[in-house]
C-alpha atoms as a PDB file:
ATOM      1  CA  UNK A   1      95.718  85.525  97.372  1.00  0.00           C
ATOM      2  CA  UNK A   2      92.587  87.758  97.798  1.00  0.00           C
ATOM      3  CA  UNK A   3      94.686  89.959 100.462  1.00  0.00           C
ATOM      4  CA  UNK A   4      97.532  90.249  98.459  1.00  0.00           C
ATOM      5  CA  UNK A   5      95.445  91.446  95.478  1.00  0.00           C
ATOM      6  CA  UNK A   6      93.382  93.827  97.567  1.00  0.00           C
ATOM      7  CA  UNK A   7      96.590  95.894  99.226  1.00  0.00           C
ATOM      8  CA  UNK A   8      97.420  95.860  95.562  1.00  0.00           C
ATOM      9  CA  UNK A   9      94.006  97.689  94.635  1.00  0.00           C
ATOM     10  CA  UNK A  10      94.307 100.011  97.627  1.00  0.00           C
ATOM     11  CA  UNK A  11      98.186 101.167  96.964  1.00  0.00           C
ATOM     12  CA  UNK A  12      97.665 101.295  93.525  1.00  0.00           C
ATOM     13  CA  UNK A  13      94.487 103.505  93.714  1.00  0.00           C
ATOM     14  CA  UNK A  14      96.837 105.320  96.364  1.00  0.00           C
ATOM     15  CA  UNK A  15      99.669 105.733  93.824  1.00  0.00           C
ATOM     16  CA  UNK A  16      96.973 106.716  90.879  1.00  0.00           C
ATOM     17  CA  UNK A  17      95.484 109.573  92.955  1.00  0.00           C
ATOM     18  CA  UNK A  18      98.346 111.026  94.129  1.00  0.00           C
ATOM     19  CA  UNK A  19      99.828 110.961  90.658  1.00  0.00           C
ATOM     20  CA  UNK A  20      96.757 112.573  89.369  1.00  0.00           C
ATOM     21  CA  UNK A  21      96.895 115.080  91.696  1.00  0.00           C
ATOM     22  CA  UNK A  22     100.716 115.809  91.069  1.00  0.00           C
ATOM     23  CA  UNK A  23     100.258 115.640  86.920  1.00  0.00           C
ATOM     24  CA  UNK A  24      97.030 117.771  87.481  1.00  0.00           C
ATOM     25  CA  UNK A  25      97.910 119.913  89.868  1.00  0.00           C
ATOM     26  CA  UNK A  26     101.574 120.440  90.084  1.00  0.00           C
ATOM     27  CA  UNK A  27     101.393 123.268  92.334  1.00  0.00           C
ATOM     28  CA  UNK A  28      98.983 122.376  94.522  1.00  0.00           C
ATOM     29  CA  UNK A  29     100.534 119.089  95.586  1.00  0.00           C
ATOM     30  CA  UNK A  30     103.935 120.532  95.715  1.00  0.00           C
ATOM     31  CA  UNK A  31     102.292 123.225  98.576  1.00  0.00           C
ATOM     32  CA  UNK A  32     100.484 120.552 100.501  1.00  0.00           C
ATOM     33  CA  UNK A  33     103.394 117.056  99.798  1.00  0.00           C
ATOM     34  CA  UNK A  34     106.550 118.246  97.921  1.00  0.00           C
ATOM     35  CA  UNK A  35     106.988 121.873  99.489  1.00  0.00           C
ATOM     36  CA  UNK A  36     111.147 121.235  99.536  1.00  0.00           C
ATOM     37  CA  UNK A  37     113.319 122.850  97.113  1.00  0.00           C
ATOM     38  CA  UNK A  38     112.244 124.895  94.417  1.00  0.00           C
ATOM     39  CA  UNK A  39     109.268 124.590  92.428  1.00  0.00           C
ATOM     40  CA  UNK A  40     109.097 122.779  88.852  1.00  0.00           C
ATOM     41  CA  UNK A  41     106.286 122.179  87.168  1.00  0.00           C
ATOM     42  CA  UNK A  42     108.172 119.394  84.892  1.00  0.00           C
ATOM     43  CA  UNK A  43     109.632 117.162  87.527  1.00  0.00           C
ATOM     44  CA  UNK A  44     106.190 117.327  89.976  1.00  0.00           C
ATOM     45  CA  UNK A  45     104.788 116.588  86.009  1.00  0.00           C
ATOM     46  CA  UNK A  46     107.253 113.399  85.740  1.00  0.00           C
ATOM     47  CA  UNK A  47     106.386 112.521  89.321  1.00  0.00           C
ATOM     48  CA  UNK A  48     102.867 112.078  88.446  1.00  0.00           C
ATOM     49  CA  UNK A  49     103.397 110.814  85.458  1.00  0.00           C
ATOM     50  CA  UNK A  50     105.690 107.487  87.188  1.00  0.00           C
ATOM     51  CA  UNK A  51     103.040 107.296  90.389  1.00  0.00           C
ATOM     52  CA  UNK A  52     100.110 106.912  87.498  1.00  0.00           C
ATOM     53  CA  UNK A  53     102.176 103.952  85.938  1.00  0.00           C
ATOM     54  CA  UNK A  54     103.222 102.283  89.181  1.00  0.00           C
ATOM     55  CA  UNK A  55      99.588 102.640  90.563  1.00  0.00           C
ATOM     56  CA  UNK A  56      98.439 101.527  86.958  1.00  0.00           C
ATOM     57  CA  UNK A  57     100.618  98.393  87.230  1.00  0.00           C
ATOM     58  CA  UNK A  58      99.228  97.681  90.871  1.00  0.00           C
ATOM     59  CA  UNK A  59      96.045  97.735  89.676  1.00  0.00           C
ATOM     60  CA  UNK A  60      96.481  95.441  86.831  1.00  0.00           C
ATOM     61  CA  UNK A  61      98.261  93.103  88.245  1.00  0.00           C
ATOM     62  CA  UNK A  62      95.152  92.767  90.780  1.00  0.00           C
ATOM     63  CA  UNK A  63      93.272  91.906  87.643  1.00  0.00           C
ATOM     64  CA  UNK A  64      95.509  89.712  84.812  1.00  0.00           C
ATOM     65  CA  UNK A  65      97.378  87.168  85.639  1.00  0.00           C
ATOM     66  CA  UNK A  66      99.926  87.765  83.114  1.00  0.00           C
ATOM     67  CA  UNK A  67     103.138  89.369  84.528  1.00  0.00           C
ATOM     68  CA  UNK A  68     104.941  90.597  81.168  1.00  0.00           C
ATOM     69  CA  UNK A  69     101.331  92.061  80.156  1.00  0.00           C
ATOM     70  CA  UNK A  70     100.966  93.844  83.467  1.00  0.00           C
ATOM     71  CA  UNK A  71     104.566  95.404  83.104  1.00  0.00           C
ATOM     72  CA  UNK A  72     104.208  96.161  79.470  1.00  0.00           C
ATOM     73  CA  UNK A  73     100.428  98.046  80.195  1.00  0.00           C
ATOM     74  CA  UNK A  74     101.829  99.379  83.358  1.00  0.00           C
ATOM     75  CA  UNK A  75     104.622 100.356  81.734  1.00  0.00           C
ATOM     76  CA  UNK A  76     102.804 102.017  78.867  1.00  0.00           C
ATOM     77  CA  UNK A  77     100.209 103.692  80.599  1.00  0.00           C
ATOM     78  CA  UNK A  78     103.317 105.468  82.579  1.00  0.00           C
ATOM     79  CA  UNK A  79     104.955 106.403  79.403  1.00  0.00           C
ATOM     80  CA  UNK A  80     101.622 108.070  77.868  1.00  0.00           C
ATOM     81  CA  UNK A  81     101.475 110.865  80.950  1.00  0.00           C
ATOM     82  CA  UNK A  82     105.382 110.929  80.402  1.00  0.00           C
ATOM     83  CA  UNK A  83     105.165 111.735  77.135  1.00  0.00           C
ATOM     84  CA  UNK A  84     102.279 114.294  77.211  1.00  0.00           C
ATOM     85  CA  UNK A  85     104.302 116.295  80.203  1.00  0.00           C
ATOM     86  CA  UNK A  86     107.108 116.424  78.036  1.00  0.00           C
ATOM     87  CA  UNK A  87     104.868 118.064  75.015  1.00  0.00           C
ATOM     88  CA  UNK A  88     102.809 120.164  77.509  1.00  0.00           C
ATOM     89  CA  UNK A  89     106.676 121.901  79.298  1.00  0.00           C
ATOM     90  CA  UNK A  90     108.091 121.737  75.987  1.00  0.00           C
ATOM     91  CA  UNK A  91     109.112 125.451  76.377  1.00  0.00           C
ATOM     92  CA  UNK A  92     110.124 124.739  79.952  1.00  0.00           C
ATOM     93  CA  UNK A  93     113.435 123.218  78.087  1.00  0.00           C
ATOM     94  CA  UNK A  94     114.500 119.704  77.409  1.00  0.00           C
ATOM     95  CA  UNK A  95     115.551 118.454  73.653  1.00  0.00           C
ATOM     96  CA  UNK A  96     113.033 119.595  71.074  1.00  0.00           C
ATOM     97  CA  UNK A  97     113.136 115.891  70.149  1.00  0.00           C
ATOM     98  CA  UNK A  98     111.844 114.515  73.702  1.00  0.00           C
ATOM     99  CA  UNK A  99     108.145 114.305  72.966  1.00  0.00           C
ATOM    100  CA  UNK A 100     108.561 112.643  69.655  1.00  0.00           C
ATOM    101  CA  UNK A 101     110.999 110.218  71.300  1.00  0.00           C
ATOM    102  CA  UNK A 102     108.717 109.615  74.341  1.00  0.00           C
ATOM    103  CA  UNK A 103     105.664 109.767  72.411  1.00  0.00           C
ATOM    104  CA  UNK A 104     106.928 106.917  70.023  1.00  0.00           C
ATOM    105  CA  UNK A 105     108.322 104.837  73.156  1.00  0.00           C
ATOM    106  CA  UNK A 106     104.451 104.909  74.944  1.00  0.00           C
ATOM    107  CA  UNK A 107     102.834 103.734  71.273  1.00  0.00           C
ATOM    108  CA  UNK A 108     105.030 100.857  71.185  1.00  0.00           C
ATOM    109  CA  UNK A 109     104.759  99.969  74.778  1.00  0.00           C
ATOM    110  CA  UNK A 110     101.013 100.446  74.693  1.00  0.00           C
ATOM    111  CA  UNK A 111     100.521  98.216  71.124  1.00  0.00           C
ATOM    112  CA  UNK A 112     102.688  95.646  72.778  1.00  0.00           C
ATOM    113  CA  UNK A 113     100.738  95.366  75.829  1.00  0.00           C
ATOM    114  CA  UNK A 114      97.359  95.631  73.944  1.00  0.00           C
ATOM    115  CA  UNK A 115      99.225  92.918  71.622  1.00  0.00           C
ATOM    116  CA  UNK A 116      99.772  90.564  74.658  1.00  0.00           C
ATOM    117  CA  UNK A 117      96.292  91.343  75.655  1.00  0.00           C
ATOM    118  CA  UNK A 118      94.906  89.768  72.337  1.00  0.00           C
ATOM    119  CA  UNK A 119      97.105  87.160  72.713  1.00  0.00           C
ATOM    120  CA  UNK A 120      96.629  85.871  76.041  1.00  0.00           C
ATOM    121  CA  UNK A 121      92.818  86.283  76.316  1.00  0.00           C
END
């Protein structure tokens, strides 16, 4: 089990650095990773945004033994950088409703996770 939770650690720091990096510094990491295509702030701000949760949920999971708290933190965590992309490119197009809408979906993912939390111990 300790294996298992340490590649879990190391891809999960992985995945939260690199999602930094993208969420942080869109342009930069499209230059040096992502240089296909066109440029767009938004999506390289969505990539980082899902890498953060999925490195987020690694990480947990390393640390609570509680699989539906894991995926709800994970899950929330994910949604939070989500939803602030979405209010930061607001002008970069969308629905004027998306950050309300994705802000509202990370508070109730986050309250439910910090809900389990309480919960479980």
């Amino acid at each position: 089990m300790k294996l298992e939770k340490a590649v879990a650690g190391l891809v999960g720091l992985f995945f939260v650095a690199f999602g930094f990096w993208s969420f942080i510094k869109p342009s930069s990491f499209y230059a040096q990773i992502a240089g296909f295509g066109s440029y767009n702030r938004h999506f390289l701000h969505d990539i980082g945004a899902f890498q953060i949760g999925i490195g987020a949920t690694l990480l947990l999971a390393a640390l609570w033994n509680d699989a539906l708290g894991v995926a709800l933190a994970g899950a929330g965590l994910g949604s939070v950088f989500h939803a602030v992309a979405h209010w930061w490119d607001r002008h970069l197009g969308g629905r004027a409703s998306d950050p309300y809408v994705l802000t509202a979906l990370a508070a109730v993912l986050v309250a439910a996770a910090l809900a389990r939390r309480r919960s479980t111990g």
